[in-house]
N, C-alpha and C. Protein backbone atom coordinates (compact mmCIF):
# COMPACT_ATOMS: atom_id res chain seq x y z
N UNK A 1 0.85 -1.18 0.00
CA UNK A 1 0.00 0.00 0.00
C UNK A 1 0.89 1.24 0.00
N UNK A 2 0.85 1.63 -0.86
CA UNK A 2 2.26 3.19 -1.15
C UNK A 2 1.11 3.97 -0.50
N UNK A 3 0.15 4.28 0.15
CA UNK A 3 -0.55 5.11 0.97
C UNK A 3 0.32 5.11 2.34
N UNK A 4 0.40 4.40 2.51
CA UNK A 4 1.39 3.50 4.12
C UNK A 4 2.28 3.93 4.13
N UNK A 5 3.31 3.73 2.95
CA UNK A 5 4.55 3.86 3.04
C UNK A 5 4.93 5.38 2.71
N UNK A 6 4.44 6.09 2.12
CA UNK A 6 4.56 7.65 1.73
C UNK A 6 4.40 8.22 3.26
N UNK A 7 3.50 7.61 4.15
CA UNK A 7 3.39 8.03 5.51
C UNK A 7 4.47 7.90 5.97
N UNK A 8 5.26 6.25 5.98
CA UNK A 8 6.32 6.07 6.77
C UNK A 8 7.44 7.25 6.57
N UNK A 9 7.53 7.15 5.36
CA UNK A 9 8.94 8.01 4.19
C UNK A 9 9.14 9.39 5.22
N UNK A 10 7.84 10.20 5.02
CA UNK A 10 7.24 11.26 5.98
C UNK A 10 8.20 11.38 7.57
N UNK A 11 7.89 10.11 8.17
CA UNK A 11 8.23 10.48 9.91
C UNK A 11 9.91 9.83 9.49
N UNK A 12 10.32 9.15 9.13
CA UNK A 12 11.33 8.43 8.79
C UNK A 12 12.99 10.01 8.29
N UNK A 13 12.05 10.92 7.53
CA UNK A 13 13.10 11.85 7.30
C UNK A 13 13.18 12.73 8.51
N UNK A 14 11.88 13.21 9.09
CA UNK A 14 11.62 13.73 10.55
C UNK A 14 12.59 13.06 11.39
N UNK A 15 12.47 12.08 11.57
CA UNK A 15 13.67 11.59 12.62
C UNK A 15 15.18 11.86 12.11
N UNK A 16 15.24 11.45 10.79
CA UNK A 16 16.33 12.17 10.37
C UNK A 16 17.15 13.24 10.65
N UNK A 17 16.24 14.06 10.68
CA UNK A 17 16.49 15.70 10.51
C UNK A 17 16.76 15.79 12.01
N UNK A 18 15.73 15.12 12.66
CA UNK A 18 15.87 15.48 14.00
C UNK A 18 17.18 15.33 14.81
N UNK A 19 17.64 14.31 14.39
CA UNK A 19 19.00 13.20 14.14
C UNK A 19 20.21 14.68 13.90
N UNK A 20 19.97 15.01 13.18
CA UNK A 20 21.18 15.42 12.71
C UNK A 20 21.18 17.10 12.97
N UNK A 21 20.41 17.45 13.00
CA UNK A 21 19.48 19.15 14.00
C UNK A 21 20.31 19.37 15.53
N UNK A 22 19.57 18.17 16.46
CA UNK A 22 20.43 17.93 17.94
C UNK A 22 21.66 17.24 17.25
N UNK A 23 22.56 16.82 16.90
CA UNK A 23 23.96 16.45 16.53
C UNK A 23 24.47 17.88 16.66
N UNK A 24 24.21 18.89 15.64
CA UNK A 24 25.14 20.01 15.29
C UNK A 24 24.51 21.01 16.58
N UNK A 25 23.75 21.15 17.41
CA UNK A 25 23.71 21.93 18.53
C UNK A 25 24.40 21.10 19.62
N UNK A 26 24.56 19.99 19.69
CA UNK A 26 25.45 19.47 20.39
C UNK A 26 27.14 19.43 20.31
N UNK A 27 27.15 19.71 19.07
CA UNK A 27 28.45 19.76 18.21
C UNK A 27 28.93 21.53 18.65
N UNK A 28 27.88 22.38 18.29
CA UNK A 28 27.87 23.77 18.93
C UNK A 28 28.14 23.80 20.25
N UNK A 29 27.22 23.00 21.44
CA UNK A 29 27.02 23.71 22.23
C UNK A 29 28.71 22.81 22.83
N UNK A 30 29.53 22.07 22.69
CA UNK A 30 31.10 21.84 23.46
C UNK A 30 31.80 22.33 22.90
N UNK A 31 31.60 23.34 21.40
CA UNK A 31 32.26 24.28 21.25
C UNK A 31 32.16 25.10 22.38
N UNK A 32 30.98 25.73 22.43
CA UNK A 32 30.72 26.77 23.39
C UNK A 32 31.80 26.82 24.63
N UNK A 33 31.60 25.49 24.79
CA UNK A 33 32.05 25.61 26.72
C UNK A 33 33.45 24.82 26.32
N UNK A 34 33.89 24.65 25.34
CA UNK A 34 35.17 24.74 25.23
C UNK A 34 35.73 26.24 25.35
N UNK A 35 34.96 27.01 24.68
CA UNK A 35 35.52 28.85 24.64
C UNK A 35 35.70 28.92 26.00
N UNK A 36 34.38 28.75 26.62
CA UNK A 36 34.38 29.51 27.91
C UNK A 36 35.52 28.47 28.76
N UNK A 37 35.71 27.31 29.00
CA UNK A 37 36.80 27.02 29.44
C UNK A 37 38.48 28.02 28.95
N UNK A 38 38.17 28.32 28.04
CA UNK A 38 39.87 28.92 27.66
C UNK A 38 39.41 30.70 28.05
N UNK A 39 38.19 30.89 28.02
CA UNK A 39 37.84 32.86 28.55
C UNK A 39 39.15 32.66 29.90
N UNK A 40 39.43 33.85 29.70
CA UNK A 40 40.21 34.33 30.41
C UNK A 40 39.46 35.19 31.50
N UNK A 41 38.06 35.63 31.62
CA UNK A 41 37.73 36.32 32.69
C UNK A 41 36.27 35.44 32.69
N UNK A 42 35.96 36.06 33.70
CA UNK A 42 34.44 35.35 34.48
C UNK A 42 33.39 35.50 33.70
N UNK A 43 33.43 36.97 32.91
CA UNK A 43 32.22 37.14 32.69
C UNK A 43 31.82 36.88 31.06
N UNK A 44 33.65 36.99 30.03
CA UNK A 44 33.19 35.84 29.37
C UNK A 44 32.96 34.16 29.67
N UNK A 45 33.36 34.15 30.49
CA UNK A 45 33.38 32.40 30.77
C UNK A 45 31.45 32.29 31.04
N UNK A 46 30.97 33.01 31.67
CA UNK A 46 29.66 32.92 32.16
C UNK A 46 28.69 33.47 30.79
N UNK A 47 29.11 34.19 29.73
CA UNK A 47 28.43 34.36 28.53
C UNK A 47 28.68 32.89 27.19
N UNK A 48 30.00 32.75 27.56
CA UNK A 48 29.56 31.53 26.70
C UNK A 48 28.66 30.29 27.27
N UNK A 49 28.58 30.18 28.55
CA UNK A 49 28.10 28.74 29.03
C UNK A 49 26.86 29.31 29.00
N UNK A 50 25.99 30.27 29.33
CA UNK A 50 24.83 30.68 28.65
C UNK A 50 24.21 30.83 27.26
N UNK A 51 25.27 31.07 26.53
CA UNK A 51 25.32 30.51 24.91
C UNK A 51 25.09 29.45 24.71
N UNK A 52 25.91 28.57 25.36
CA UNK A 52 25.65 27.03 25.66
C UNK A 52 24.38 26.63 25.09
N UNK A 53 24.11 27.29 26.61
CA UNK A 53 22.73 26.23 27.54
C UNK A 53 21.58 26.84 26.59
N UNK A 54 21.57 28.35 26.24
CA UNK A 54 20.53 28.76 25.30
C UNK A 54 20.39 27.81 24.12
N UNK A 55 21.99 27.67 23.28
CA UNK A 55 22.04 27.01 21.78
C UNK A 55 21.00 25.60 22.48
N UNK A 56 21.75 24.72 23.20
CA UNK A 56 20.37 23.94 23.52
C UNK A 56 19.03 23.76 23.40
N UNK A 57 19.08 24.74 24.56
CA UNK A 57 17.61 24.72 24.54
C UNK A 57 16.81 25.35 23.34
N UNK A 58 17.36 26.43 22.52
CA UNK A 58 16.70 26.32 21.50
C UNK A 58 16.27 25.51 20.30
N UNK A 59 17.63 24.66 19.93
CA UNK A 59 18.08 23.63 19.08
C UNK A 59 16.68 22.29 19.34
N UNK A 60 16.79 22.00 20.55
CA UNK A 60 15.55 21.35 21.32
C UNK A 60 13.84 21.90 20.79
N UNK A 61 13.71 22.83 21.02
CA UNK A 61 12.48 23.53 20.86
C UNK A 61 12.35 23.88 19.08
N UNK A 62 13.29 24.16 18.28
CA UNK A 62 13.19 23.83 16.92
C UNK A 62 13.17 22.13 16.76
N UNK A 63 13.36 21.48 17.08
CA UNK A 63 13.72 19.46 16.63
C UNK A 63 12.29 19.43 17.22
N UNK A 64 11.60 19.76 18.22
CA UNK A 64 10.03 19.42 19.00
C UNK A 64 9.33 19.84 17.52
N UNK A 65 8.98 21.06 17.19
CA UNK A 65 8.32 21.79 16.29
C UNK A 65 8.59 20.94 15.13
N UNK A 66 10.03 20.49 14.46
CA UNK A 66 10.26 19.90 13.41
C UNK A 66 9.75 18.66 13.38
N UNK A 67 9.72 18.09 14.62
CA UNK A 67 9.04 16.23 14.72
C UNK A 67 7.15 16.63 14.49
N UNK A 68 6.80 17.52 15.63
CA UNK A 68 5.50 17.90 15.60
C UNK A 68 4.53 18.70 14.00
N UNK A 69 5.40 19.24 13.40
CA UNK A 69 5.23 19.54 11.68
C UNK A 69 5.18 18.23 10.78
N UNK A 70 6.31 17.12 10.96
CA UNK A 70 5.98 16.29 10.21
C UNK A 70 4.98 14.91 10.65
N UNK A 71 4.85 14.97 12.08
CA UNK A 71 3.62 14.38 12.34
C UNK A 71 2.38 14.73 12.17
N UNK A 72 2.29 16.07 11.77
CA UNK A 72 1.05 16.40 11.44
C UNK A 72 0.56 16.52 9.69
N UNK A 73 1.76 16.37 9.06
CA UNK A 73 1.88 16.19 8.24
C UNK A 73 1.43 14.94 7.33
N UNK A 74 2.37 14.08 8.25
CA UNK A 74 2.20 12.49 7.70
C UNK A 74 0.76 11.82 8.06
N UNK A 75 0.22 11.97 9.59
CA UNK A 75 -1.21 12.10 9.52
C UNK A 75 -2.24 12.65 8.46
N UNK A 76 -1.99 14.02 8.41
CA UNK A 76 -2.89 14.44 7.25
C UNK A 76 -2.88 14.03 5.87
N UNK A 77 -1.60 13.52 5.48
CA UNK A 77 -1.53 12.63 4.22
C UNK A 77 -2.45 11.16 4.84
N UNK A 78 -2.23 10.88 5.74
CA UNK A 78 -2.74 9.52 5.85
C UNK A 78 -4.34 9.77 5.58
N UNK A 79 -4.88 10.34 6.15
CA UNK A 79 -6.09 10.92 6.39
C UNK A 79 -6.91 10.95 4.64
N UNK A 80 -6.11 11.94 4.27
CA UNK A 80 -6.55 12.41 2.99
C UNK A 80 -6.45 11.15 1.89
N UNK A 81 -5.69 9.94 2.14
CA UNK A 81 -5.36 8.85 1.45
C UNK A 81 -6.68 8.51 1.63
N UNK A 82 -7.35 8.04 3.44
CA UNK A 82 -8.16 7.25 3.41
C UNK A 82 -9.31 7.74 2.70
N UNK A 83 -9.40 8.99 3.04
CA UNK A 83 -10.61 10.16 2.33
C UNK A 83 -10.96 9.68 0.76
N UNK A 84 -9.37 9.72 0.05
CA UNK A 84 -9.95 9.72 -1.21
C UNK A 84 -9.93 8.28 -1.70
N UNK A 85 -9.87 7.54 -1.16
CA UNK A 85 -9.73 5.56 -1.13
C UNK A 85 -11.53 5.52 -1.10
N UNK A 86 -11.87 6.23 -0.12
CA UNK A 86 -13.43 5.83 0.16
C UNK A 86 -14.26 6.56 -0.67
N UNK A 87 -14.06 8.00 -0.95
CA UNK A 87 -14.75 8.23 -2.51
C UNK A 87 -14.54 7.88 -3.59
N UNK A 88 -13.47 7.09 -3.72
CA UNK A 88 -13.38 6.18 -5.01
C UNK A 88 -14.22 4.66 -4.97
N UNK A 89 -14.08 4.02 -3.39
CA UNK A 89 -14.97 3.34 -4.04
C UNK A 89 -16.42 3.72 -3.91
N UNK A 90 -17.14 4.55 -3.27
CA UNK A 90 -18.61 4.85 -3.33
C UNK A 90 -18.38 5.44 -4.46
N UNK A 91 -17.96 5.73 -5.25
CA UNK A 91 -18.01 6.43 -6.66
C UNK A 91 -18.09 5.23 -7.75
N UNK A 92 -17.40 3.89 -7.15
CA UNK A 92 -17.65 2.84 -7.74
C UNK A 92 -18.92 1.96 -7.46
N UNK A 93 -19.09 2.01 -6.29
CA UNK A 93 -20.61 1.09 -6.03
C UNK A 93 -21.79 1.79 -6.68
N UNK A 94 -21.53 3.61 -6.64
CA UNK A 94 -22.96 4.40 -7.41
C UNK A 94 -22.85 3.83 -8.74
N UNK A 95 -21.24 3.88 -9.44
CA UNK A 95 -21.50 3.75 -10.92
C UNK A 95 -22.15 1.71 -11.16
N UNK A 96 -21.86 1.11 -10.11
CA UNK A 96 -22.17 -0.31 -10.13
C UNK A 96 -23.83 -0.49 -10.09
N UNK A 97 -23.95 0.81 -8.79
CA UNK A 97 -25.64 0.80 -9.32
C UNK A 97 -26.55 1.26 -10.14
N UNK A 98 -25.43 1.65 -10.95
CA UNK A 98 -26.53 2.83 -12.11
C UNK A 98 -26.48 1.68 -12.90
N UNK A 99 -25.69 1.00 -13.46
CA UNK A 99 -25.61 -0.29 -14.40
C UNK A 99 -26.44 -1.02 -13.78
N UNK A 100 -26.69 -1.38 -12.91
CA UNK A 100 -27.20 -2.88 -12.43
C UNK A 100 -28.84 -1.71 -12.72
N UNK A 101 -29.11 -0.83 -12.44
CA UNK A 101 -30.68 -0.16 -12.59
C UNK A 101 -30.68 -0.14 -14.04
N UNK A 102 -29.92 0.32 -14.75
CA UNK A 102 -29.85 0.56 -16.23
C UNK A 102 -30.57 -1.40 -16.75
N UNK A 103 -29.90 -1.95 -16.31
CA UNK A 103 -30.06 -3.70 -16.43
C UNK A 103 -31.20 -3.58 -16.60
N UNK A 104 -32.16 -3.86 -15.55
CA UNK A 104 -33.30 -4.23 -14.76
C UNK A 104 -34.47 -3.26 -15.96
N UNK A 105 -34.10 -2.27 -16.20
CA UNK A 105 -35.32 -1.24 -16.66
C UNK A 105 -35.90 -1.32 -18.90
């Protein structure tokens, strides 16, 4: 059923992305606190580890939104599959009954 699988394809790159989204903010954020380990004063040392912890938490809150977009996504394809699966066949049983009345008359 390529209805199914166009769904899967859908969450399958989502994880992907998601995959590789948190990688490079993680990849960012021990840059970060590598800097602030070598700052030479406090108050850069305390602006990068807030850089840090921000790149995080934002990186996080974009990958939520990015999983939550393509789940709503891949649902609504699913949806719209079943939608138009079932007016195709009541579009087939009407045209089955116009023949079978056409028969009879």
């Amino acid at each position: 059923m390529a209805e199914a699988d166009l769904d899967v394809v859908i969450r399958s790159i989502a994880r992907k992305q998601h995959k590789t989204l948190m990688a490079a903010a993680r990849k960012r954020h021990a840059r970060l606190i590598a800097l602030a380990a070598k700052a030479k004063t406090g108050e850069t040392r305390q602006r990068f580890r807030e850089t840090a912890k921000t790149t995080l938490l934002m990186a996080g809150a974009a990958a939520r939104r990015l999983q939550i977009t393509a789940e709503n996504a891949a649902d609504s394809y699913a949806r719209s599959m079943k939608r138009a699966v079932e007016e195709i066949r009541q579009a087939a049983e009407a045209k089955a009954a116009k023949k079978a009345a056409r028969k009879k008359s």
